[in-house]
PDB file of N, CA and C in Angstrom:
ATOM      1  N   UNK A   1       0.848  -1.181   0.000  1.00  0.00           N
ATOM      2  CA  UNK A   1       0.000   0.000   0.000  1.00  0.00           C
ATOM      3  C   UNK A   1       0.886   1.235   0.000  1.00  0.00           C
ATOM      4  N   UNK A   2       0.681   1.779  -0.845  1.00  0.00           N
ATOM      5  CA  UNK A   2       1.550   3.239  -1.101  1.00  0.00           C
ATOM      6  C   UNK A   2       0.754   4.335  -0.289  1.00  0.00           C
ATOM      7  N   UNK A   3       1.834   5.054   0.243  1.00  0.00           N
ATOM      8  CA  UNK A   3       0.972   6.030   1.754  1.00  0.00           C
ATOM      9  C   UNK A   3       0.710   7.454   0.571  1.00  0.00           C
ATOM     10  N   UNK A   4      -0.618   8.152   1.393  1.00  0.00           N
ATOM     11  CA  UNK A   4      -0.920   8.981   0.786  1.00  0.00           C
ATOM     12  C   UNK A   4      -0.409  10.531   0.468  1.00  0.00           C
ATOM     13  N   UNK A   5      -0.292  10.819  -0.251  1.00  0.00           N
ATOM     14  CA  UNK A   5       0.400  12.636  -0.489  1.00  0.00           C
ATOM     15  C   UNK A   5       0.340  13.258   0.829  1.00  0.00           C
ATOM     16  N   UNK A   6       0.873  14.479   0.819  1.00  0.00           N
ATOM     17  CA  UNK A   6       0.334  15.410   1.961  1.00  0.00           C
ATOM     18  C   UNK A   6      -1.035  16.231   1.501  1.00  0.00           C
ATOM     19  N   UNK A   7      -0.967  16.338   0.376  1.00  0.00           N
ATOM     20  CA  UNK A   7      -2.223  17.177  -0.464  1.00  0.00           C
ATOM     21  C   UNK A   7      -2.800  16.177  -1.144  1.00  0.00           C
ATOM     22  N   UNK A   8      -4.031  15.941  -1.148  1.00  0.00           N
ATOM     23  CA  UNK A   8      -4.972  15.169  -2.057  1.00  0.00           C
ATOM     24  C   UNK A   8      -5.716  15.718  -2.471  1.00  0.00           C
ATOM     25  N   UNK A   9      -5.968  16.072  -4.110  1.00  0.00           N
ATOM     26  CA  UNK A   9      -6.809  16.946  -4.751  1.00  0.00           C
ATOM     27  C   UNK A   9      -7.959  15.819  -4.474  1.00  0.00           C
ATOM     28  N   UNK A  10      -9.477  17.056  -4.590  1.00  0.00           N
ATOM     29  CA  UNK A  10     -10.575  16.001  -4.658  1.00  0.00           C
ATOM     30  C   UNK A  10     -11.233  15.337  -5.819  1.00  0.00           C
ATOM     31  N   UNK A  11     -10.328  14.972  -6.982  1.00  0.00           N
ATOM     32  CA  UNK A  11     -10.189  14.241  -8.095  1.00  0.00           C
ATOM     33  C   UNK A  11      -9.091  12.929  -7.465  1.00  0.00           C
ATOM     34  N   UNK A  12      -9.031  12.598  -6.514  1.00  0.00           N
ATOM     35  CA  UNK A  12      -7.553  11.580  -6.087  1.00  0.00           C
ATOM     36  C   UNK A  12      -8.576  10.685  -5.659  1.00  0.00           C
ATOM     37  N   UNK A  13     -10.256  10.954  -4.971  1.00  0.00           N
ATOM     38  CA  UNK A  13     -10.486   9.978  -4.891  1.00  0.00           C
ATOM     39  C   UNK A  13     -10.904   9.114  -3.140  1.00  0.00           C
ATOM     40  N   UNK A  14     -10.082   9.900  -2.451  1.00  0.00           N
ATOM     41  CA  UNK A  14      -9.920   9.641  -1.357  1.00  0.00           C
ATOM     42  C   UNK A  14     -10.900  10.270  -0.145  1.00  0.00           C
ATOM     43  N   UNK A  15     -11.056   9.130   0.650  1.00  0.00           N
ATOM     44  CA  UNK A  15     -12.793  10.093   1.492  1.00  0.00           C
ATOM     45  C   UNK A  15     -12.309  11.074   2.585  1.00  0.00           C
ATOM     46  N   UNK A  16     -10.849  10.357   3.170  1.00  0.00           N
ATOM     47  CA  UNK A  16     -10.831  11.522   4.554  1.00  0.00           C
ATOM     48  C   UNK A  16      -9.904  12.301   4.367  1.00  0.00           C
ATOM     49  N   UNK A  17     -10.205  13.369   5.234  1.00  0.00           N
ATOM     50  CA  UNK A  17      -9.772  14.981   5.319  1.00  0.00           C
ATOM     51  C   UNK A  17      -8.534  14.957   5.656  1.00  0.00           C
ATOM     52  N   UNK A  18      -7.458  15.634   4.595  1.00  0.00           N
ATOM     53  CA  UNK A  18      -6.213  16.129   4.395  1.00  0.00           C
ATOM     54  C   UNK A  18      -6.448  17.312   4.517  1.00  0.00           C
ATOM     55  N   UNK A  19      -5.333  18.067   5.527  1.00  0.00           N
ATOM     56  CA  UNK A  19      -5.424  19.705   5.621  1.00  0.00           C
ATOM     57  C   UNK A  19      -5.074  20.141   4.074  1.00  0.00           C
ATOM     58  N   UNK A  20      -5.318  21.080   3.859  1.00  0.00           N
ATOM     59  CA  UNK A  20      -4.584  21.859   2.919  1.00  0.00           C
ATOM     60  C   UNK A  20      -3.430  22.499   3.261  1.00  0.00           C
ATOM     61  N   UNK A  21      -2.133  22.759   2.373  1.00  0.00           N
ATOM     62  CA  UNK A  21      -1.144  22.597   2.557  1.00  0.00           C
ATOM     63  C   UNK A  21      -1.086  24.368   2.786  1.00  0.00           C
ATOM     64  N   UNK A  22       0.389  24.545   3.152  1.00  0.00           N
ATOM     65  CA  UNK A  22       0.306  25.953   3.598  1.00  0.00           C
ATOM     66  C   UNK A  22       0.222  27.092   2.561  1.00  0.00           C
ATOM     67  N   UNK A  23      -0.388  28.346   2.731  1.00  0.00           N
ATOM     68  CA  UNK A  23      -0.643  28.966   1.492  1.00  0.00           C
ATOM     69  C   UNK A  23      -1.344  28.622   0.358  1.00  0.00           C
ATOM     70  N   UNK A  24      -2.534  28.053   1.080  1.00  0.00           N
ATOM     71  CA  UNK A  24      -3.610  27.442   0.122  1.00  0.00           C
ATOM     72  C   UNK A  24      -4.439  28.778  -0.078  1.00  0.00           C
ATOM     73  N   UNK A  25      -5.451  28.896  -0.801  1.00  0.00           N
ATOM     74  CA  UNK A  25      -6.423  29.994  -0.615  1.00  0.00           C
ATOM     75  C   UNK A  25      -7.742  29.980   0.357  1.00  0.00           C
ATOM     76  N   UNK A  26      -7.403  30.744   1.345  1.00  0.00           N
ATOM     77  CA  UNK A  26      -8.680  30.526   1.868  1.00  0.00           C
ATOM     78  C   UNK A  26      -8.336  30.478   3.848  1.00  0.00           C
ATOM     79  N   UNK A  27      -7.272  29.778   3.277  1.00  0.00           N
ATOM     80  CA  UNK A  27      -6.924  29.740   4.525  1.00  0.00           C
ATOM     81  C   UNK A  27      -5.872  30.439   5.595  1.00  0.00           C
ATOM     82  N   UNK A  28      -5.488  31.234   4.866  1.00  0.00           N
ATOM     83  CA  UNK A  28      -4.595  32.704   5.262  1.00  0.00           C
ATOM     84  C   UNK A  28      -5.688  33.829   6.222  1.00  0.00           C
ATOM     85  N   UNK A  29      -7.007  33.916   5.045  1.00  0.00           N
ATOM     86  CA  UNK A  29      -8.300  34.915   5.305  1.00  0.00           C
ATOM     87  C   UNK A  29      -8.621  34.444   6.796  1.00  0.00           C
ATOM     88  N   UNK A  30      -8.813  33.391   7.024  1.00  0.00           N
ATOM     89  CA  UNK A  30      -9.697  32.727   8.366  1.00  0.00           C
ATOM     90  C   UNK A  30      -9.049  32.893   9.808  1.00  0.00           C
ATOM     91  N   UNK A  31      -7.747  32.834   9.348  1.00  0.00           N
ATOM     92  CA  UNK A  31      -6.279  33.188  10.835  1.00  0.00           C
ATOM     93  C   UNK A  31      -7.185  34.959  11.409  1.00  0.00           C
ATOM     94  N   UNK A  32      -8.184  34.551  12.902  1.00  0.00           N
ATOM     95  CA  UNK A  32      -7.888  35.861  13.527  1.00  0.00           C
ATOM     96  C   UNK A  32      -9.415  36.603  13.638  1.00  0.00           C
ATOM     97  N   UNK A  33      -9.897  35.424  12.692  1.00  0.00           N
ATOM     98  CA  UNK A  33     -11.618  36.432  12.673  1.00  0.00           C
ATOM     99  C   UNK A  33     -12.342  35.351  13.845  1.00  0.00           C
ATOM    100  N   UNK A  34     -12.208  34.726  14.194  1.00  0.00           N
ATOM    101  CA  UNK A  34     -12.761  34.249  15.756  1.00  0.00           C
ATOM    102  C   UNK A  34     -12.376  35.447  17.020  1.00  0.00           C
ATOM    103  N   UNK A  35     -11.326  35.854  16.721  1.00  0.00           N
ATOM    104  CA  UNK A  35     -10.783  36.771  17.943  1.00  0.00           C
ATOM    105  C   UNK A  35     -11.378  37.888  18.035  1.00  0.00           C
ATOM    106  N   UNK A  36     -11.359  38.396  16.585  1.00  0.00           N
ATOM    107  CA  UNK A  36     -12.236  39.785  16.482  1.00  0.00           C
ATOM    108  C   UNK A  36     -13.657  39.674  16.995  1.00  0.00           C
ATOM    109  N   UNK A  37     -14.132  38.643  16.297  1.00  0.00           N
ATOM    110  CA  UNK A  37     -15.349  38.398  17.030  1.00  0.00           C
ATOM    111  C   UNK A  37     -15.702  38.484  18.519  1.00  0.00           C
ATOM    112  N   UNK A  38     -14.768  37.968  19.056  1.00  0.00           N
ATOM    113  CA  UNK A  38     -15.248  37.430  20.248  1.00  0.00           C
ATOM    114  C   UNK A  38     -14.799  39.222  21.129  1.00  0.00           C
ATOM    115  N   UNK A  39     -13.914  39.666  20.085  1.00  0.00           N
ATOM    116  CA  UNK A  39     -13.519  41.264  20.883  1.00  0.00           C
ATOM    117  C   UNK A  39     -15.056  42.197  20.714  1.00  0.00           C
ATOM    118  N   UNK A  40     -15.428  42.281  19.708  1.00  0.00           N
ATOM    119  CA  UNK A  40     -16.617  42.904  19.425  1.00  0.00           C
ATOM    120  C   UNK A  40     -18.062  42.628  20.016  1.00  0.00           C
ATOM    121  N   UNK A  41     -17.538  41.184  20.619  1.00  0.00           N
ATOM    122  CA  UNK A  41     -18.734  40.920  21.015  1.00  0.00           C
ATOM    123  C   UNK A  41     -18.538  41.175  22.535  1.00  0.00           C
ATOM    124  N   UNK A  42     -17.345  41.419  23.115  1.00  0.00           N
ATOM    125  CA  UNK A  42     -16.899  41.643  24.260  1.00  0.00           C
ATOM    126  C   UNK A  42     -17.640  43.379  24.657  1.00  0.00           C
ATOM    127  N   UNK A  43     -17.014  44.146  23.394  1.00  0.00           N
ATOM    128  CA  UNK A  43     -16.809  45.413  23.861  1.00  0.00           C
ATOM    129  C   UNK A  43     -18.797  45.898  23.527  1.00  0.00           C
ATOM    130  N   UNK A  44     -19.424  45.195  23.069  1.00  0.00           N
ATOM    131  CA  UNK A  44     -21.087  45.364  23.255  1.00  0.00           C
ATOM    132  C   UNK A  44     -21.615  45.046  24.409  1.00  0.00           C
ATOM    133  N   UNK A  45     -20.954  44.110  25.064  1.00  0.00           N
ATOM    134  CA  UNK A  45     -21.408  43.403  26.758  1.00  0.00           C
ATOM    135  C   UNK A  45     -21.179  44.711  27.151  1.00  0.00           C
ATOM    136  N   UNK A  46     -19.983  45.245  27.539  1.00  0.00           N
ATOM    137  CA  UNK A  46     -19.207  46.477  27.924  1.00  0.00           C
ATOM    138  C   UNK A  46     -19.870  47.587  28.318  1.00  0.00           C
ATOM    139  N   UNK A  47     -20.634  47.901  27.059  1.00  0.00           N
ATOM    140  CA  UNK A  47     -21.415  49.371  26.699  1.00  0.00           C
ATOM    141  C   UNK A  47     -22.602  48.699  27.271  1.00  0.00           C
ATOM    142  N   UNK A  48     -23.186  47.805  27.479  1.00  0.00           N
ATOM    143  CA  UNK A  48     -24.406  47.992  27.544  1.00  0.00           C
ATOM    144  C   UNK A  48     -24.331  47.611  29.204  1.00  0.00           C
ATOM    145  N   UNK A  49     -23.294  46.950  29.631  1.00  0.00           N
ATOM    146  CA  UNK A  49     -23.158  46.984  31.140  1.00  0.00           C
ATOM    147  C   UNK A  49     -22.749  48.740  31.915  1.00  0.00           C
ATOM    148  N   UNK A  50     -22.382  49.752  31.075  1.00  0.00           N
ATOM    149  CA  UNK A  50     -21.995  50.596  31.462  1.00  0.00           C
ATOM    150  C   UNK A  50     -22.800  51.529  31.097  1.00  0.00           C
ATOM    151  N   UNK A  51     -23.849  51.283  30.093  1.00  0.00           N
ATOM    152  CA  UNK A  51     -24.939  52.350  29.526  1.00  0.00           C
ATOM    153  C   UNK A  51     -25.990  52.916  30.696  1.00  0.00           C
ATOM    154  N   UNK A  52     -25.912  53.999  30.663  1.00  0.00           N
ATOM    155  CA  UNK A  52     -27.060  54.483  31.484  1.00  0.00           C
ATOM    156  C   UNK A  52     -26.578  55.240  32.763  1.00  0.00           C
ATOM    157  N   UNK A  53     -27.367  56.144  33.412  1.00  0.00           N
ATOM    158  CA  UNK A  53     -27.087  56.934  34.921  1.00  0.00           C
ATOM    159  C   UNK A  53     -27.024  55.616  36.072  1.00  0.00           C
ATOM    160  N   UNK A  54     -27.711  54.542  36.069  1.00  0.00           N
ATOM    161  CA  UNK A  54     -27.380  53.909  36.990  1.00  0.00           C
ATOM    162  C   UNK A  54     -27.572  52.558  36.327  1.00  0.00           C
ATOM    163  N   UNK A  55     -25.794  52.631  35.930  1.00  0.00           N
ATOM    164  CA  UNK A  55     -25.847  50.971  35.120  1.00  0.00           C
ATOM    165  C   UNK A  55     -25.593  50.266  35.806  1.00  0.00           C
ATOM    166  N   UNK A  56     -25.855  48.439  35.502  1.00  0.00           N
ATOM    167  CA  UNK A  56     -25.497  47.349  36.050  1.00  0.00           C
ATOM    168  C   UNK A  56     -24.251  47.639  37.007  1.00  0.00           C
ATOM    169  N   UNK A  57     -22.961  47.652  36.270  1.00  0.00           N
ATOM    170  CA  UNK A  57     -21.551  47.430  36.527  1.00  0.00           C
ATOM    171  C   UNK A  57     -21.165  49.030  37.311  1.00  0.00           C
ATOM    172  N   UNK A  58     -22.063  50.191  37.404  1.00  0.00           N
ATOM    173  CA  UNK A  58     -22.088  51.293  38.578  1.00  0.00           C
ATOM    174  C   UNK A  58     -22.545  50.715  40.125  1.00  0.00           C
ATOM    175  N   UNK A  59     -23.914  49.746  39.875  1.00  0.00           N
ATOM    176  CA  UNK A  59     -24.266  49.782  41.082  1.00  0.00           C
ATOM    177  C   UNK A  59     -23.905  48.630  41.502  1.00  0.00           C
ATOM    178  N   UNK A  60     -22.590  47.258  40.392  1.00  0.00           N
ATOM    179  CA  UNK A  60     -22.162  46.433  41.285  1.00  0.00           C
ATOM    180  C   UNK A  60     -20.865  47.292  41.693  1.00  0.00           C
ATOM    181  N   UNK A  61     -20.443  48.128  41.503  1.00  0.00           N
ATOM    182  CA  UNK A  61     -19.598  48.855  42.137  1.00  0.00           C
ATOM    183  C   UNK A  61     -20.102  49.314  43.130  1.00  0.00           C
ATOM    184  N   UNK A  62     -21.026  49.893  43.354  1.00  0.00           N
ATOM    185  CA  UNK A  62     -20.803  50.499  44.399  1.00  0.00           C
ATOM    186  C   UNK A  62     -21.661  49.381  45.894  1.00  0.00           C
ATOM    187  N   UNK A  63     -22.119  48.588  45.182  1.00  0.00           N
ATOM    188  CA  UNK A  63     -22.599  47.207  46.273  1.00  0.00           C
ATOM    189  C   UNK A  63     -21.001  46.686  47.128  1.00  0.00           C
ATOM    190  N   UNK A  64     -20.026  46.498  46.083  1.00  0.00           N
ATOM    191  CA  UNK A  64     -18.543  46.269  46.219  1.00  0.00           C
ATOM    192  C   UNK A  64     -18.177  47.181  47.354  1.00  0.00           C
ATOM    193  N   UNK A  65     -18.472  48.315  47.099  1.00  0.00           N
ATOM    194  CA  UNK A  65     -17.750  49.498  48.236  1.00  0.00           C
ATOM    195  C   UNK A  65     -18.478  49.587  49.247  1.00  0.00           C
ATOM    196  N   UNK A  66     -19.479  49.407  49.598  1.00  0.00           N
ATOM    197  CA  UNK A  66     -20.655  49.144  50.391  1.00  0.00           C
ATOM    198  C   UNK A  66     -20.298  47.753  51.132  1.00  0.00           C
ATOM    199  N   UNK A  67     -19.770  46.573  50.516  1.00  0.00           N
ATOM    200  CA  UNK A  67     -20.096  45.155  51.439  1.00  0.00           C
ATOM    201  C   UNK A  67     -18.439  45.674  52.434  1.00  0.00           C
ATOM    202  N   UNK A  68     -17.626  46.434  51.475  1.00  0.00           N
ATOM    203  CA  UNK A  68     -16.260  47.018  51.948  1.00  0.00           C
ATOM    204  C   UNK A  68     -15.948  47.509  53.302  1.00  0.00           C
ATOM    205  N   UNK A  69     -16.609  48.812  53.079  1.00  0.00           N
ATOM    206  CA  UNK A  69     -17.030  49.349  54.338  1.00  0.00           C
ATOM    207  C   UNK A  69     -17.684  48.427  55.363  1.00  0.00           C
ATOM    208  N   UNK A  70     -18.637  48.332  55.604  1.00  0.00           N
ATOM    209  CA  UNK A  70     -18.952  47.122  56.425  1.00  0.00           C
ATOM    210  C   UNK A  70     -18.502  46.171  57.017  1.00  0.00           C
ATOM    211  N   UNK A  71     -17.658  45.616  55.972  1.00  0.00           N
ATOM    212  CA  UNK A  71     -16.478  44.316  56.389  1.00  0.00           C
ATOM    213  C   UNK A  71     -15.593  44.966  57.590  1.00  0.00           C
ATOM    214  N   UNK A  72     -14.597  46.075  56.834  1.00  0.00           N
ATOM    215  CA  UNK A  72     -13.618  47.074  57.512  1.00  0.00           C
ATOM    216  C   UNK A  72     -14.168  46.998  58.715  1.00  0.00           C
ATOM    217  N   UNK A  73     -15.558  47.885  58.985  1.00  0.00           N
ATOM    218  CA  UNK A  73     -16.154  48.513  60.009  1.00  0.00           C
ATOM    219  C   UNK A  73     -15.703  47.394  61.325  1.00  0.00           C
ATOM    220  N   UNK A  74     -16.579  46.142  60.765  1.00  0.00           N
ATOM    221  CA  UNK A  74     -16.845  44.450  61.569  1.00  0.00           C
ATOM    222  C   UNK A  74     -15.752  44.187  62.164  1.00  0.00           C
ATOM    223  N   UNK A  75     -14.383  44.307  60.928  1.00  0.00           N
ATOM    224  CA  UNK A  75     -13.207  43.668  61.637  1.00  0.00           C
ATOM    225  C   UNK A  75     -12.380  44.585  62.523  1.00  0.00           C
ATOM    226  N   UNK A  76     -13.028  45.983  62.695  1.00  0.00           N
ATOM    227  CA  UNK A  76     -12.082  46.664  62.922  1.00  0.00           C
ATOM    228  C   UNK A  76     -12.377  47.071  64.712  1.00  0.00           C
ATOM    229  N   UNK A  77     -13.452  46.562  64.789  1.00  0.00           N
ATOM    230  CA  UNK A  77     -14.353  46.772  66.745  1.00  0.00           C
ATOM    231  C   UNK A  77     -13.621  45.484  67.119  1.00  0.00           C
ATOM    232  N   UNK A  78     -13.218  45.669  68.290  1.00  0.00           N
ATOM    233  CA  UNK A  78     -12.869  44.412  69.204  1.00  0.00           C
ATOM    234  C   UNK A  78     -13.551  43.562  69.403  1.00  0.00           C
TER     235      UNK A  78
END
């Protein structure tokens, strides 16, 4: 049995998946657009956690500075 190419055109015949070799077309474009995505979809969470006079991520801040104080206060009486 003669082992197979590194590239198998799909005229060769063969059923399972050979990468394409480097500097194929197509596959240069695809390196990097998952990341962007996932940045864009990051920086919309962002704005809409920060949108408004009293947004989400304001008033878990200031719940944060609030449980703070308190804690301080607790540990700080004999």
């Amino acid at each position: 049995m003669t082992p197979l190419p590194r590239y198998c055109p799909p005229s060769c015949g063969v059923s399972r998946h050979v990468p394409h070799p480097p500097g194929a077309p197509g596959v240069a474009q695809a390196r990097g657009q998952g990341t962007v995505e996932y940045l864009i979809v990051l920086a919309l969470v962002g704005i809409c956690l920060s949108a408004g006079s009293a947004s989400p991520l304001e008033r878990l801040f200031g719940a944060i500075v609030d449980h703070h104080a308190r804690l301080t206060d607790a540990v700080s009486r004999p």
